[in-house]
Protein backbone atom coordinates (compact mmCIF):
# COMPACT_ATOMS: atom_id res chain seq x y z
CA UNK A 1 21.41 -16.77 -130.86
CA UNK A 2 24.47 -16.04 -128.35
CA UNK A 3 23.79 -14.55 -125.29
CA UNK A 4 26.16 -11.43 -126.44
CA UNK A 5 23.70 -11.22 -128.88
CA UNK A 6 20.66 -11.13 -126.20
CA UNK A 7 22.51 -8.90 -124.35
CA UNK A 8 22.82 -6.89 -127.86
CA UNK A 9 19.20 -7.07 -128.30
CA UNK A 10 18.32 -6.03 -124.69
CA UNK A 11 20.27 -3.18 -124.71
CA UNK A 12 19.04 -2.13 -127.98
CA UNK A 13 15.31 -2.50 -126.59
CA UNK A 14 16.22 -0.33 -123.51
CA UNK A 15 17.68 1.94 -125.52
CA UNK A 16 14.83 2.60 -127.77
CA UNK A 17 12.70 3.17 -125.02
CA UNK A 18 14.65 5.84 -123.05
CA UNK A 19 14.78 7.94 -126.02
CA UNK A 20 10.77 7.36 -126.68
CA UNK A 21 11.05 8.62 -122.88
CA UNK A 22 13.26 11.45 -123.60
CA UNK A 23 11.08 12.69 -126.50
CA UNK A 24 7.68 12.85 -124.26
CA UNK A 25 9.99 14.64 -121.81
CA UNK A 26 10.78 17.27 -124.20
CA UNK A 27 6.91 17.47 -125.09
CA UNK A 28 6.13 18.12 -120.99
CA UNK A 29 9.11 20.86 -121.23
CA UNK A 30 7.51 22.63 -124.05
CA UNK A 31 4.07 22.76 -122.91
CA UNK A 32 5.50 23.91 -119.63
CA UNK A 33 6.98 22.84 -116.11
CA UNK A 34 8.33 19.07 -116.51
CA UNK A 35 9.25 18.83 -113.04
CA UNK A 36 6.49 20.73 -110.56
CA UNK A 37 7.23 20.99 -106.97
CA UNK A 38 3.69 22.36 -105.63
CA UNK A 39 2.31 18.91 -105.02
CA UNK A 40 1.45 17.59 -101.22
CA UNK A 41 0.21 14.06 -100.55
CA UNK A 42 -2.36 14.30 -97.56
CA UNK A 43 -2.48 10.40 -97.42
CA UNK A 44 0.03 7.59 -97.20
CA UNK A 45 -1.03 3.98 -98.84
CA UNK A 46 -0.76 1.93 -95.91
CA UNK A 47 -2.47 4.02 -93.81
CA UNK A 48 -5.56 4.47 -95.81
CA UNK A 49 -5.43 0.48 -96.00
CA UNK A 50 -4.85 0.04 -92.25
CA UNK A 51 -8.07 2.49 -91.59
CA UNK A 52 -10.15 1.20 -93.88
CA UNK A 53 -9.38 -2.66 -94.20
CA UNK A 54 -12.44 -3.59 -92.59
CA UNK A 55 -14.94 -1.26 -94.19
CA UNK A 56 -16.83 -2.71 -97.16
CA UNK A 57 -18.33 -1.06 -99.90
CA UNK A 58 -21.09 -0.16 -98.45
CA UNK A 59 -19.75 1.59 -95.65
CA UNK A 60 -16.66 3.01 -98.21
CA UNK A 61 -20.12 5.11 -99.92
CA UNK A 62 -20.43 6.63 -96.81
CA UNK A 63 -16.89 8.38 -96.24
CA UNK A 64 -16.98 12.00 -97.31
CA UNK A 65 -13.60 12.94 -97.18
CA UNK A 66 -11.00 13.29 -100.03
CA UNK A 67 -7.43 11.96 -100.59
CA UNK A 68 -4.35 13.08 -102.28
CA UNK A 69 -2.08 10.64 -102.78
CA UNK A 70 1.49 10.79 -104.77
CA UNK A 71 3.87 7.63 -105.52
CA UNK A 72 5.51 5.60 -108.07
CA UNK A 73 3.03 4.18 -111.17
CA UNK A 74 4.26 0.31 -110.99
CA UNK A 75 1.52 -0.61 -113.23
CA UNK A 76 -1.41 0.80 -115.31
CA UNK A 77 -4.16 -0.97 -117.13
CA UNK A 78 -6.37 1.56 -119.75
CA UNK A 79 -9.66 -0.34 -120.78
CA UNK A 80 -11.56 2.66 -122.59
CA UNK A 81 -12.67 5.29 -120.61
CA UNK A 82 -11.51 3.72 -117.53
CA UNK A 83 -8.27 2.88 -116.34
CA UNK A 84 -6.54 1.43 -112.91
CA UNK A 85 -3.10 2.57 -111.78
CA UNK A 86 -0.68 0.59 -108.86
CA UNK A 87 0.55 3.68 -106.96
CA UNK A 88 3.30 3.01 -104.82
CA UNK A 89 5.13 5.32 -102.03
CA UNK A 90 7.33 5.32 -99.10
CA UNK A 91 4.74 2.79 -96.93
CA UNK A 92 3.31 0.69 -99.37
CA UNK A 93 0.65 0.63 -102.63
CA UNK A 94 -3.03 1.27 -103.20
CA UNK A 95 -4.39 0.98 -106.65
CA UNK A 96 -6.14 4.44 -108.50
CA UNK A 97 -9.57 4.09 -110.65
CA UNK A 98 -9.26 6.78 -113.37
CA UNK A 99 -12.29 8.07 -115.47
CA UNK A 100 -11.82 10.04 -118.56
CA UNK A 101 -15.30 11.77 -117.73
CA UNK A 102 -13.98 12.53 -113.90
CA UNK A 103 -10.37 13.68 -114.68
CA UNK A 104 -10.97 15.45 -118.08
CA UNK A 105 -10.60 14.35 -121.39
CA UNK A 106 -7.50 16.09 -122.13
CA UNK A 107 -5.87 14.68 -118.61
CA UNK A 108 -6.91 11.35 -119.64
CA UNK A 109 -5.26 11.23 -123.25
CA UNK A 110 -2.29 12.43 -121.67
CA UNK A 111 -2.06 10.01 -119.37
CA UNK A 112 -2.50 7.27 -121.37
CA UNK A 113 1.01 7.57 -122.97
CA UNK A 114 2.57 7.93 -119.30
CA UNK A 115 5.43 4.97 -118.43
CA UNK A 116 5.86 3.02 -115.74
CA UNK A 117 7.98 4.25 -113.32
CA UNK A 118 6.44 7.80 -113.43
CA UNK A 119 5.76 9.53 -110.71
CA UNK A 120 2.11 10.65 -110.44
CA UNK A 121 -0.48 12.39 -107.78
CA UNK A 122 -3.99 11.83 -107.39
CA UNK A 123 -6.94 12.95 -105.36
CA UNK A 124 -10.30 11.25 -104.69
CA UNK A 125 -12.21 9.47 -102.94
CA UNK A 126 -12.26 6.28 -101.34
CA UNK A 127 -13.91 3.19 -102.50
CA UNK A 128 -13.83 -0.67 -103.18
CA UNK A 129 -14.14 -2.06 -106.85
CA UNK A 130 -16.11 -4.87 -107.15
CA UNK A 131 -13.38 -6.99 -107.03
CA UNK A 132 -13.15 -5.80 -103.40
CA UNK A 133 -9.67 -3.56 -103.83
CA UNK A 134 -9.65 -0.72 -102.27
CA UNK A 135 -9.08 2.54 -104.39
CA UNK A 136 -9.11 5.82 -104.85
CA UNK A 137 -11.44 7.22 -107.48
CA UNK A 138 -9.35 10.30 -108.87
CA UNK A 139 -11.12 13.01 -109.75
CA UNK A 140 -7.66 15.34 -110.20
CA UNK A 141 -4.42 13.16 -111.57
CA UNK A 142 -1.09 14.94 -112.10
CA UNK A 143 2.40 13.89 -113.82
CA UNK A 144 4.91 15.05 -110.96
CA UNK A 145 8.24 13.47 -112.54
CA UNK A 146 9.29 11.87 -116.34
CA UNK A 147 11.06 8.40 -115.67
CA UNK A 148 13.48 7.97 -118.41
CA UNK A 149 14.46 4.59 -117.75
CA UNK A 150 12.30 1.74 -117.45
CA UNK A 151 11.98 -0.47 -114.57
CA UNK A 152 13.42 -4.24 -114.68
CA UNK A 153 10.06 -6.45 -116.16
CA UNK A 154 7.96 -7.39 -114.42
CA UNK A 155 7.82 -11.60 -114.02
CA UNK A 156 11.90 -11.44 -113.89
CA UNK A 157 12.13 -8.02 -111.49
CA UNK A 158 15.80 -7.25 -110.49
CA UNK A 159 17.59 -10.43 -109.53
CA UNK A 160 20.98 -9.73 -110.34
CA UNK A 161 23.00 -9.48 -107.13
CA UNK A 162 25.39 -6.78 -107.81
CA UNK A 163 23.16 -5.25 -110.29
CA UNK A 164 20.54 -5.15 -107.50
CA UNK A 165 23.45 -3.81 -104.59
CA UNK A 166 25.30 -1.55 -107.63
CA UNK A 167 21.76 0.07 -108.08
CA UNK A 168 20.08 -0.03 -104.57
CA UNK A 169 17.82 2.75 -106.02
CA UNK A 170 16.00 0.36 -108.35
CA UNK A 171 16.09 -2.60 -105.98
CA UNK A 172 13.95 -0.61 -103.18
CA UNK A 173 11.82 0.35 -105.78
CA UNK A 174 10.82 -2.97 -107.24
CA UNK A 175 11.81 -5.90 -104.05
CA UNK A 176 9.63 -4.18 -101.42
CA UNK A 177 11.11 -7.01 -99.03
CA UNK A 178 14.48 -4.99 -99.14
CA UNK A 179 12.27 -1.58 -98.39
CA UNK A 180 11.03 -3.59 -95.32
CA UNK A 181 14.74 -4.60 -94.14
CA UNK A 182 15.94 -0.50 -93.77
CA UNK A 183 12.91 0.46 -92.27
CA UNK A 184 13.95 -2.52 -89.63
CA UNK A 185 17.60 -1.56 -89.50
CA UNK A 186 16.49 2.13 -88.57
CA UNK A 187 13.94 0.36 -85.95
CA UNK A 188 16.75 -1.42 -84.51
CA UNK A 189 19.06 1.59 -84.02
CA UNK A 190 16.28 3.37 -82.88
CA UNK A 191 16.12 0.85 -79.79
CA UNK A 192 18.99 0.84 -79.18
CA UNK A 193 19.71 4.74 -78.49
CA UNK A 194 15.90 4.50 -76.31
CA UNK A 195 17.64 1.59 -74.34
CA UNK A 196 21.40 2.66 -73.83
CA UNK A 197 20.05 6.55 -72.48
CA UNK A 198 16.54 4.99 -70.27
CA UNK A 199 16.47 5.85 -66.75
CA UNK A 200 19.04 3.44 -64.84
CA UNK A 201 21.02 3.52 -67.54
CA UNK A 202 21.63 6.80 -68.97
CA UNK A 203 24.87 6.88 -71.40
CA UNK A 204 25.48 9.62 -73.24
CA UNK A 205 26.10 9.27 -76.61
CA UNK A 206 29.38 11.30 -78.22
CA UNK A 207 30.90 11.69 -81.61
CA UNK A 208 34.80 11.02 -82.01
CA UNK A 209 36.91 11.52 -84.93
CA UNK A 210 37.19 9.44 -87.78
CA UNK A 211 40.88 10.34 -88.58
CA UNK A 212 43.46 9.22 -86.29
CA UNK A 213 46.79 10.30 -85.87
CA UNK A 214 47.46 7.09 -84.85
CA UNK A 215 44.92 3.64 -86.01
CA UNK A 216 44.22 2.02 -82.34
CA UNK A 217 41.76 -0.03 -80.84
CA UNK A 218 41.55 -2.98 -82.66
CA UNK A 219 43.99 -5.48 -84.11
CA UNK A 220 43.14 -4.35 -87.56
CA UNK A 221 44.87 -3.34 -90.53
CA UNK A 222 43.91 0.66 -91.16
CA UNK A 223 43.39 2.64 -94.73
CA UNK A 224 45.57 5.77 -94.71
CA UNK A 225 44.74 9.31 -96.08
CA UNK A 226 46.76 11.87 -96.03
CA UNK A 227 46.04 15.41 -94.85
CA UNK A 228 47.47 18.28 -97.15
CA UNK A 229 47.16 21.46 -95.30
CA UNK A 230 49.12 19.07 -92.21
CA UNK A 231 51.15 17.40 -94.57
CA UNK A 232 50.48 14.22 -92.15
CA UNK A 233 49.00 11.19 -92.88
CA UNK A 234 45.86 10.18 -91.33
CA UNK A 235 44.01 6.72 -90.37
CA UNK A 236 40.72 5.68 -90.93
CA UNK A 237 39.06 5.02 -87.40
CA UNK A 238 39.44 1.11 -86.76
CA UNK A 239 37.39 1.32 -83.59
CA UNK A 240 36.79 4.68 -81.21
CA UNK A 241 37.74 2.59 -78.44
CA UNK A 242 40.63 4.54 -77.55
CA UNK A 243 38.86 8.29 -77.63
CA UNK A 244 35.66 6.89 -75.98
CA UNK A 245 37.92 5.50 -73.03
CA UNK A 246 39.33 9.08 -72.96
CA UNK A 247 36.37 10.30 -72.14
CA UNK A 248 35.56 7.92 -69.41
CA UNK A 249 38.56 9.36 -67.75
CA UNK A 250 37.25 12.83 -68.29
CA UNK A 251 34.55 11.52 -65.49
CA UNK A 252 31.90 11.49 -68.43
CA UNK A 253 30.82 8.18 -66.68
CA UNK A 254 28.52 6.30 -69.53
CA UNK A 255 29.18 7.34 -73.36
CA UNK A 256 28.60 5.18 -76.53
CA UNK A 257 28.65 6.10 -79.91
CA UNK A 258 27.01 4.23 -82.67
CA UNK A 259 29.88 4.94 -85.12
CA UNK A 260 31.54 4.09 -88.58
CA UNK A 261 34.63 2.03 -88.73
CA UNK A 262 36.51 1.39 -91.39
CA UNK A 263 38.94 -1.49 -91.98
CA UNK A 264 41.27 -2.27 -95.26
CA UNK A 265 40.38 -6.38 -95.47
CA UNK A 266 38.67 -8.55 -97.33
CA UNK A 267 35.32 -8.56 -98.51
CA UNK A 268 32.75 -11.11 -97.76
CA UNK A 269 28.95 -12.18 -96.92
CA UNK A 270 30.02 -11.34 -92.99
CA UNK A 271 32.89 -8.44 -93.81
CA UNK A 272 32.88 -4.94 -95.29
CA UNK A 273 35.33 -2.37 -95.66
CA UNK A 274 33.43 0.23 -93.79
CA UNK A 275 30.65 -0.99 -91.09
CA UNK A 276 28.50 0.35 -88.07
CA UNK A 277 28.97 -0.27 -84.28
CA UNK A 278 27.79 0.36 -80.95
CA UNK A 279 30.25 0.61 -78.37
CA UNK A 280 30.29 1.75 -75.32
CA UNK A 281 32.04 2.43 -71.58
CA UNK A 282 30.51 2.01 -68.16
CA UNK A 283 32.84 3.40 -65.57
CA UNK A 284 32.30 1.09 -62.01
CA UNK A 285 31.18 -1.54 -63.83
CA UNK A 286 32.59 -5.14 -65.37
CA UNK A 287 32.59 -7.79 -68.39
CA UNK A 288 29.75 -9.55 -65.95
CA UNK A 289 27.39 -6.57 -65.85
CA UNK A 290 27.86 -6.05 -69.62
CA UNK A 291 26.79 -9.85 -70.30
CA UNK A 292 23.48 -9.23 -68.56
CA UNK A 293 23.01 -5.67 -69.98
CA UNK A 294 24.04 -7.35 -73.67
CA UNK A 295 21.53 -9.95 -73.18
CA UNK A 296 18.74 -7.70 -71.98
CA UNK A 297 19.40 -5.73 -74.85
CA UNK A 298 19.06 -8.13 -77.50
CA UNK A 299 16.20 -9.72 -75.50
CA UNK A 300 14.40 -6.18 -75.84
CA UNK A 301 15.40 -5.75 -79.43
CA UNK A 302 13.93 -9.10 -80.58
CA UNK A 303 10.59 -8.96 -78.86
CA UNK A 304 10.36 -5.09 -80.20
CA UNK A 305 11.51 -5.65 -83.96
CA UNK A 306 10.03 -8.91 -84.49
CA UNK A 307 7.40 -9.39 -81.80
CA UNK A 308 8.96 -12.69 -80.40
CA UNK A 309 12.16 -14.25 -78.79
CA UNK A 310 12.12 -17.51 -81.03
CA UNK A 311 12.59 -16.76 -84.35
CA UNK A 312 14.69 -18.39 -87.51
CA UNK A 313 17.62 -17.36 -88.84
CA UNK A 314 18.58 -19.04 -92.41
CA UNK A 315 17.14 -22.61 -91.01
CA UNK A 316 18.52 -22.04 -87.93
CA UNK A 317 16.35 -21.40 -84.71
CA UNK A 318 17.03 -19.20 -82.85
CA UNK A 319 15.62 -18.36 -79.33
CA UNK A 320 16.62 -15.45 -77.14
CA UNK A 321 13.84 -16.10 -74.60
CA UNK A 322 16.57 -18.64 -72.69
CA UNK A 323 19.03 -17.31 -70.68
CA UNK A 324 21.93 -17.17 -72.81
CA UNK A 325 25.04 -19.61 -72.11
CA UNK A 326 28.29 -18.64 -70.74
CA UNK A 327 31.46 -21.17 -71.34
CA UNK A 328 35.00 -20.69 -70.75
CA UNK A 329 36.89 -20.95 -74.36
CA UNK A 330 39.33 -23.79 -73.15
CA UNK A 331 36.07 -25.42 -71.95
CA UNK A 332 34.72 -25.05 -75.07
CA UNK A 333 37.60 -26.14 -77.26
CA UNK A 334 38.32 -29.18 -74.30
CA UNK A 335 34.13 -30.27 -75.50
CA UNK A 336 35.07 -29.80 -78.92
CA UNK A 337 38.38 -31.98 -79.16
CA UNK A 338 37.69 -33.99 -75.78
CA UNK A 339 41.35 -35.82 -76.16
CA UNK A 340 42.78 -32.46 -75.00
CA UNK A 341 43.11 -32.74 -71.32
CA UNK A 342 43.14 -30.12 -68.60
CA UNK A 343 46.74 -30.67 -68.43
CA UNK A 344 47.04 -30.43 -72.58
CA UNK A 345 44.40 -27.60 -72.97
CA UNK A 346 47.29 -24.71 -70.62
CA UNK A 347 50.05 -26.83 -73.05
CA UNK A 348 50.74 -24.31 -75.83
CA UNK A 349 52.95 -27.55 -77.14
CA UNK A 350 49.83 -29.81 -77.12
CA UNK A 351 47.80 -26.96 -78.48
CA UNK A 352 50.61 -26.91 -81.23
CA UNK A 353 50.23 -30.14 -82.23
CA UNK A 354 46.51 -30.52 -81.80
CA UNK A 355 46.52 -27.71 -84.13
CA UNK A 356 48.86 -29.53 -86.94
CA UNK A 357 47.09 -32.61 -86.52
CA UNK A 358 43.81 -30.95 -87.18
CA UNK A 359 45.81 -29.06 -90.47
CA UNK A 360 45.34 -25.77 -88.54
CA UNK A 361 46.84 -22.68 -89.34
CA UNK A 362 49.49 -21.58 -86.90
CA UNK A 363 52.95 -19.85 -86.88
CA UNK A 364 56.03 -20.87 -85.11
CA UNK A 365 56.04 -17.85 -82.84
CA UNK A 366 52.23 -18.17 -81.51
CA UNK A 367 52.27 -18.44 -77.58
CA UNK A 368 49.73 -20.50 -75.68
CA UNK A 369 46.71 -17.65 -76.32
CA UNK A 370 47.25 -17.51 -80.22
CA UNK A 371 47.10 -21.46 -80.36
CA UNK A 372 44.22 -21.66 -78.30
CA UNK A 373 42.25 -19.33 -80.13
CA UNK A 374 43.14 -20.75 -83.47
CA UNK A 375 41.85 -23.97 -82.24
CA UNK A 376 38.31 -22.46 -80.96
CA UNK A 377 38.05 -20.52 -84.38
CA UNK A 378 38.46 -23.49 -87.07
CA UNK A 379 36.64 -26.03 -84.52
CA UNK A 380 33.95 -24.42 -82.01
CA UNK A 381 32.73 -21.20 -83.85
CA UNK A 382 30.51 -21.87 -86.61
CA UNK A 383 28.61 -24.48 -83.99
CA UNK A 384 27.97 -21.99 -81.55
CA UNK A 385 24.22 -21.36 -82.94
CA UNK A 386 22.03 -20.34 -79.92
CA UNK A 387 23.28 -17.09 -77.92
CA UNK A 388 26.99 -18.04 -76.25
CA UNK A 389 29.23 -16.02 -74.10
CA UNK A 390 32.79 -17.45 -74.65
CA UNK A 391 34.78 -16.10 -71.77
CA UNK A 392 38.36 -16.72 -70.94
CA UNK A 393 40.41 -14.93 -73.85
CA UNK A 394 43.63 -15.43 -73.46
CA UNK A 395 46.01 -11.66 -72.34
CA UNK A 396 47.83 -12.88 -75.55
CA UNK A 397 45.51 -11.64 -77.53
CA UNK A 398 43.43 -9.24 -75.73
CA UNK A 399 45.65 -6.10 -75.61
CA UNK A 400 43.24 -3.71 -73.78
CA UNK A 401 41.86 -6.62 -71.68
CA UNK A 402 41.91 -6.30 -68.13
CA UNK A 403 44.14 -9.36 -66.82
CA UNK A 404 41.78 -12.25 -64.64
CA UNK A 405 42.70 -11.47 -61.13
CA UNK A 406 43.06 -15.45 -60.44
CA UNK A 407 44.97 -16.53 -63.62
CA UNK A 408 47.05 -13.57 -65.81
CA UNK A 409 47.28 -15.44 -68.87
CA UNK A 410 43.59 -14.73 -69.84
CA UNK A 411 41.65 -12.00 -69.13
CA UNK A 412 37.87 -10.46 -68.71
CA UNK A 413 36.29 -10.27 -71.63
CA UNK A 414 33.76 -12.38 -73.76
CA UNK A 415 32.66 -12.71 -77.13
CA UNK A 416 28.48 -13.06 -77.53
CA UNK A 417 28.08 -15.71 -80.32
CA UNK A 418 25.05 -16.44 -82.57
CA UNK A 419 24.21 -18.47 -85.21
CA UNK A 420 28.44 -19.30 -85.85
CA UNK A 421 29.63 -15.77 -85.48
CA UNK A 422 30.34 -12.94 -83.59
CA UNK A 423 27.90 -9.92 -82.72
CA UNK A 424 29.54 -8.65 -79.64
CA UNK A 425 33.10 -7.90 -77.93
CA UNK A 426 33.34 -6.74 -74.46
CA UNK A 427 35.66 -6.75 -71.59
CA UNK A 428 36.29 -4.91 -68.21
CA UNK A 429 38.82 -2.34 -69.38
CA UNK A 430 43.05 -2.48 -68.29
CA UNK A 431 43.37 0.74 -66.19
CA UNK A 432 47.25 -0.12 -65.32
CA UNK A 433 48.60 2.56 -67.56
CA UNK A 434 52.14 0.75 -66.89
CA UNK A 435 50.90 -3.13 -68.04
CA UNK A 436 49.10 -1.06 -71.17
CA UNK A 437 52.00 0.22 -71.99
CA UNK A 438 53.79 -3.27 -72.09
CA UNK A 439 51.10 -4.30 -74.42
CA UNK A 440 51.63 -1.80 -76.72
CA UNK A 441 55.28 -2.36 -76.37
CA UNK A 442 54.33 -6.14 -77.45
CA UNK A 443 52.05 -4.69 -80.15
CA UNK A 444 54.89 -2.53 -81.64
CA UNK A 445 57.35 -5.53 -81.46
CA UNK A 446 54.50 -7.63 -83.57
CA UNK A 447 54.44 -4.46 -86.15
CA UNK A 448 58.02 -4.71 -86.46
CA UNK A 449 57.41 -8.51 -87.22
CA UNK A 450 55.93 -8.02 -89.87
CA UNK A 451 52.19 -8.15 -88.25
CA UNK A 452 50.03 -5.57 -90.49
CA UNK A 453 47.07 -5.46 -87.96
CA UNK A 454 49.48 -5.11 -84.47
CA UNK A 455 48.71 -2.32 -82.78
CA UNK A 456 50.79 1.19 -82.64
CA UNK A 457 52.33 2.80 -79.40
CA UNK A 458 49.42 5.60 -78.55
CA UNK A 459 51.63 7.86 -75.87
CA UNK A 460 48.85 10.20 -75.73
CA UNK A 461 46.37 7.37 -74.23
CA UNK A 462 49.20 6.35 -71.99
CA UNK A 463 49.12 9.68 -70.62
CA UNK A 464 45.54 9.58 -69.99
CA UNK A 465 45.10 6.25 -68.03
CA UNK A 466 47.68 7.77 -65.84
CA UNK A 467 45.65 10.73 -64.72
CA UNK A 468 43.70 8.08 -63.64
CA UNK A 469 40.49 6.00 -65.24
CA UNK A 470 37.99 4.32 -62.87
CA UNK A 471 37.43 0.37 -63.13
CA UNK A 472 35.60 0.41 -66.50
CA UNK A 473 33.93 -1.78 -68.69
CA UNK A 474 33.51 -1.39 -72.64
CA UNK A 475 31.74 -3.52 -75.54
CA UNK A 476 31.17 -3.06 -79.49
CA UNK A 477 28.51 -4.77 -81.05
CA UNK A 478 28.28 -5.57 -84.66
CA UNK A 479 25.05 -3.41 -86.00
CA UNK A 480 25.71 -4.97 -89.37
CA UNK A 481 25.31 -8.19 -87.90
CA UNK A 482 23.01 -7.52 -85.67
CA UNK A 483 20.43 -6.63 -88.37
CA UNK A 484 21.37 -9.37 -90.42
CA UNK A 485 20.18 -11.39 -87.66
CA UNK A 486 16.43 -10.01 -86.99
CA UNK A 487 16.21 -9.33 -90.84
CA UNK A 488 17.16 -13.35 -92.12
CA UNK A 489 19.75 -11.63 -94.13
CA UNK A 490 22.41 -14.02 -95.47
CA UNK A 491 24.89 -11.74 -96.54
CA UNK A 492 25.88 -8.05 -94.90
CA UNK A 493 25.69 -6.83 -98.48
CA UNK A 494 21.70 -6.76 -98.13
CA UNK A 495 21.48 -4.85 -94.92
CA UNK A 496 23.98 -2.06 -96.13
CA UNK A 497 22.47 0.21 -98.13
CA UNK A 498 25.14 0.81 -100.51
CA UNK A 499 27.82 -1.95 -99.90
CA UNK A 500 31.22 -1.61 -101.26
CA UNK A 501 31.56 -2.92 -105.00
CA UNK A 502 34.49 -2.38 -107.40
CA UNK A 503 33.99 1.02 -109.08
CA UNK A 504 32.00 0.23 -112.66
């Protein structure tokens, strides 16, 4: 037999049993309401097995009160007049004893032909079988909701990648690990709104548009939309960079704004088209005090979410309870190719050829900063595994850097690195509304080029800086990332809740 015709034969089976399905759904809506709403659980699973974990049966004969209970039926075994029932909901599972004499004969029969994947209530008491599991021993059981479709079997479960990202629905159902990971993404964003607005710190966290007049703040390529009523066409938000630095020169101080961005490239285990970021401005501060606030932060967000600073990350080790390092990127490119002298490494001519030798991507019109980044991408990156500042970007391409007072051609920013790629980009802010300006004059030129992700000219942020914005510095940090990090997540796909996936 071909596997078209398993797939034949599989579809045929599921098919058969949606329409048994449909039919005892059409039974429930004769005898009355399918779908009652008048249900409400007094008790959560893991709770009642957190309280009572150490109780044995003894002292279980003891407890008085009553539970109701309502979940998902994963599993149901009928032996006679007796019956047990894995009820899962939103916090975990706890397993129902049914009794035809204690929930009534006519209950009982009825539920005997419920599914799988219904969803049923219960109230009871509490007990252990003599297996030692706790239960609940039902004395009222209701059918709350029909499933019509049956849930993947159970030895094989939903394995299927896209199938599993296509329908996250069924894949929280069935891999509770994947439940587990969004309860820790919410966690993590959680801690990080308690740490950016604590006393000392105290941002204040904003909301800017998502459509721009004009895409800024990154060197990214934009999707476009157009507005009707305007007749204009619109951007996606790249970054809110731009409208958050606004604000700083509106004297708001400290704002950050865990936001959406949205970016028309490719698609990968590390890249989606639309992703999540904190980022945020301190006015009177710099890229140094946004290493050691970065640091604390993740320091704090480790021992909170996982209850530890060394921890693994897909066979990696990972350990966040050392200070974290901080290297120049020629440094770091002069260790990784240590034939490049400190003459060679501020040679964009040697950095040309080191780059050709090492069959390195470059172009013929890449300056010094360009060549020197290409360098540290193909050959210092991906080995960067414990927490790394790499400071030192080159002005080149940093064009809302603020220029290094003791050498222009790089500027004050750093990129946090962990386990071979970036969470974090921050730098202390250009104020000069006359050098930005030259940089977007640059960007433009680049545009014109032919370069798809250069910047546009933003006159209205021009006109801002010069009303005047304090020495400022900013940083976005990957959330995406960031959870795919404290979750041992290989790909972003599994800590996005519905990833982007080519329409069916």
């Amino acid at each position: 037999m071909t596997d078209k015709d398993n797939n034949h034969d599989d579809h045929h089976d599921e098919n058969h049993l949606i329409s048994e399905r449909r039919s005892k759904l059409h039974a429930l809506r004769e005898a009355g309401n399918a779908y009652p709403n008048d249900f409400r659980p007094t008790a959560l699973a893991a709770d009642l097995q957190q309280r009572f974990h150490e109780q044995d049966k003894e002292q279980l004969e003891q407890v008085d009160d009553r539970f109701a209970v309502a979940g998902r039926m994963l599993a149901k075994r009928v032996m006679g007049k007796a019956a047990f029932v894995q009820l899962q909901d939103r916090s975990g599972t706890i397993q129902l004893f049914l009794q035809r004499n204690a929930i009534g004969e006519e209950v009982y029969e009825a539920f005997k032909h419920w599914d799988v994947g219904d969803i049923v209530a219960a109230v009871g008491g509490i007990f252990r079988t003599n297996t030692g599991e706790l239960s609940i021993k039902a004395d009222e059981l209701r059918l709350l909701t029909k499933s019509l479709r049956p849930l993947p079997e159970k030895f094989h479960g939903l394995t299927d990648t896209e199938t599993r990202y296509r329908q996250r629905y069924v894949d929280l159902i069935v891999n509770r690990e994947v439940h587990d990971t969004f309860i820790k993404r919410a966690r993590i964003i959680r801690f990080i709104r308690d740490f950016m607005e604590a006393p000392g710190r105290e941002f204040l966290e904003v909301e800017t548009p998502m459509m721009h007049a004009i895409p800024g703040g990154a060197v990214a390529r934009p999707f476009v939309t157009h507005h009707n009523a305007l007749d204009c066409d619109l951007y996606l938000r790249v970054a809110p960079e731009l409208h958050l630095k606004r604000l700083i020169v509106g004297d708001l101080g400290r704002v950050y704004e865990i936001n959406r961005n949205f970016r028309n490239e490719g698609v990968s285990t590390r890249h989606n088209p639309e992703f999540t970021m904190l980022e945020f401005y301190w006015a009177y501060a710099d890229y140094h005090d946004l290493m050691d606030l970065t640091e604390e932060m993740f320091r704090g967000l480790a021992q909170t979410v996982l209850g530890k600073l060394e921890f693994d990350y897909q066979g990696m080790s990972l350990d966040f309870g050392q200070p974290f390092r901080r290297i120049h990127m020629a440094d770091a490119v002069q260790q990784a190719i240590p034939e490049l002298s400190d003459t060679d490494i501020n040679d964009a001519v040697r950095l040309y050829e080191a780059a050709r030798a090492r069959d390195i991507h470059t172009e013929d019109d890449w300056g010094w900063g360009q060549l020197l980044l290409a360098l540290f991408e193909a050959r210092v990156e991906e080995h960067l595994v414990q927490p790394t500042f790499i400071t030192g970007h080159p002005t080149e391409v940093s064009p809302l850097s603020r220029r290094s007072d003791d050498n222009p051609q790089i500027t004050d920013r750093f990129e946090l690195f962990i386990a071979g790629r970036e969470i974090a980009n921050g730098f202390s802010e250009l104020n000069d509304p006359e050098d930005q300006a030259e940089r977007f004059h640059a960007q433009v030129a680049a545009k014109d080029a032919g370069d798809n992700e250069a910047m546009h000219f933003d006159a209205d942020y021009i006109r801002a800086l010069e009303y005047g914005m304090p020495p400022t510095a900013g940083e976005g940090i990957g959330i995406d990332r960031l959870v795919m990090l404290l979750t041992d997540s290989a790909s972003i796909r599994d800590v996005l809740l519905f990833p982007y996936l080519r329409p069916e």
